[in-house]
Protein backbone atom coordinates (compact mmCIF):
# COMPACT_ATOMS: atom_id res chain seq x y z
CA UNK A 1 0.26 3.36 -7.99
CA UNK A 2 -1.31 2.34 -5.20
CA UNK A 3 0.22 -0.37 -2.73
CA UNK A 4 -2.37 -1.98 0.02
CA UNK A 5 0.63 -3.67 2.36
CA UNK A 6 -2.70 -5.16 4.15
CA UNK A 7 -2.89 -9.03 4.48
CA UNK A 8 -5.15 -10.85 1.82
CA UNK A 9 -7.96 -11.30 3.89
CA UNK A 10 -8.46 -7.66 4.69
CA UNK A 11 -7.42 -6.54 1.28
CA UNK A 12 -10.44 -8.58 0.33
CA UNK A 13 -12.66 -7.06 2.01
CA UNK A 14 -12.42 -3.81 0.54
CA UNK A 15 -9.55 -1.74 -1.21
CA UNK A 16 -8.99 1.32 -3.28
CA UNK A 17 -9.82 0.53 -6.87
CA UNK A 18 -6.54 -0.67 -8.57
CA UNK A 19 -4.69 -0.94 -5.46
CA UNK A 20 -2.09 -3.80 -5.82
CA UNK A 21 -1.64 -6.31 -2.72
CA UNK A 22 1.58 -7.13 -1.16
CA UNK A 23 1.25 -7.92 2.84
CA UNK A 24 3.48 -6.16 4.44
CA UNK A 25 5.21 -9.20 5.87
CA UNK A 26 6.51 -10.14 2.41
CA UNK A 27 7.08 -6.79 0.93
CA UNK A 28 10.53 -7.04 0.89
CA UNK A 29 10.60 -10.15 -0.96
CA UNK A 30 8.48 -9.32 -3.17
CA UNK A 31 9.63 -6.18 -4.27
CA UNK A 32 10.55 -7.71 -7.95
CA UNK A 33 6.58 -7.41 -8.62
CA UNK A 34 7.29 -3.50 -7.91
CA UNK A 35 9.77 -2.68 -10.79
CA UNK A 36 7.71 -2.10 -13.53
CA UNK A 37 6.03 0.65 -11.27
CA UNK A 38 9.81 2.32 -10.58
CA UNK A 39 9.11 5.40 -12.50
CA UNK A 40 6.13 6.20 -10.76
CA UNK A 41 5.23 7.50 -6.78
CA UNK A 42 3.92 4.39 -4.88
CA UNK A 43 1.20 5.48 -2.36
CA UNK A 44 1.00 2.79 0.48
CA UNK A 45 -2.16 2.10 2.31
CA UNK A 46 -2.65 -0.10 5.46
CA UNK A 47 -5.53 -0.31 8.33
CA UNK A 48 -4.41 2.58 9.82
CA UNK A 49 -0.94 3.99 9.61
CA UNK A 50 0.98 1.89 11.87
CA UNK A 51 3.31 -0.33 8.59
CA UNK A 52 2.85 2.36 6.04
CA UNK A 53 5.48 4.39 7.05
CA UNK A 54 8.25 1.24 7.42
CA UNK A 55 6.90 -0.02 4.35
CA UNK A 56 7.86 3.55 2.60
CA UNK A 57 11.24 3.73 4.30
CA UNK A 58 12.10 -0.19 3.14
CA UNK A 59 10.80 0.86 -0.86
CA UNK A 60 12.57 4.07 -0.36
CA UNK A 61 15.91 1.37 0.24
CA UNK A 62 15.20 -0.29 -2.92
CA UNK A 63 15.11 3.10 -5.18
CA UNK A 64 11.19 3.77 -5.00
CA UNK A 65 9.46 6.83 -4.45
CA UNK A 66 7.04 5.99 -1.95
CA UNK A 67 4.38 7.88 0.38
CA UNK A 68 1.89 6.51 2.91
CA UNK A 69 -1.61 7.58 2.73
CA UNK A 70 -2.08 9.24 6.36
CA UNK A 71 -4.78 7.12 8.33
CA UNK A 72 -4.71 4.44 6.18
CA UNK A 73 -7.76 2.56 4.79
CA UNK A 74 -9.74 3.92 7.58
CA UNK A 75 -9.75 7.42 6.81
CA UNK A 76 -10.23 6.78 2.79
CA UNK A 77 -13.56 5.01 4.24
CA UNK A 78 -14.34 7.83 6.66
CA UNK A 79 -13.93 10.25 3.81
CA UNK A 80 -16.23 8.38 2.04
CA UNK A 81 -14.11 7.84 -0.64
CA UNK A 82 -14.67 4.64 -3.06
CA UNK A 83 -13.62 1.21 -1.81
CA UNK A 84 -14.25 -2.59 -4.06
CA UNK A 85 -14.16 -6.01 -2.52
């Protein structure tokens, strides 16, 4: 599962395919959207790093298994890698 902590507008701009969307500002309020997703790793992407790794430490809290993508967003583009808008 992959988890773009991004706000909306960037999100919308281009995101990993199937990514879900929770801004990292309400990600702890919102974890209830998360649950059905428990059993599985959550991968977290942002811009560039810099709220992946607190947003894998607070899911971590709530009894996820979480990793952050390293580079973020950036680096999936860089690599060429597919994004959708």
């Amino acid at each position: 599962v992959v988890l773009d902590v991004r706000a909306k507008k960037e999100f919308d701009a281009g995101h990993i395919v199937d990514s879900l969307n929770i801004p990292y500002e309400k990600l702890v309020s919102r974890l209830g959207e998360l649950e059905k997703h428990k059993a599985r790793t959550i991968v977290v992407v942002d811009a560039m790093g810099q709220h992946a790794g607190a947003a894998c430490r607070e899911l971590k809290r709530a009894g996820f298994t979480a990793v952050k993508l390293s580079g973020g967003i950036s680096s999936w583009r860089g690599d060429n890698l597919p994004v959708v808008k």
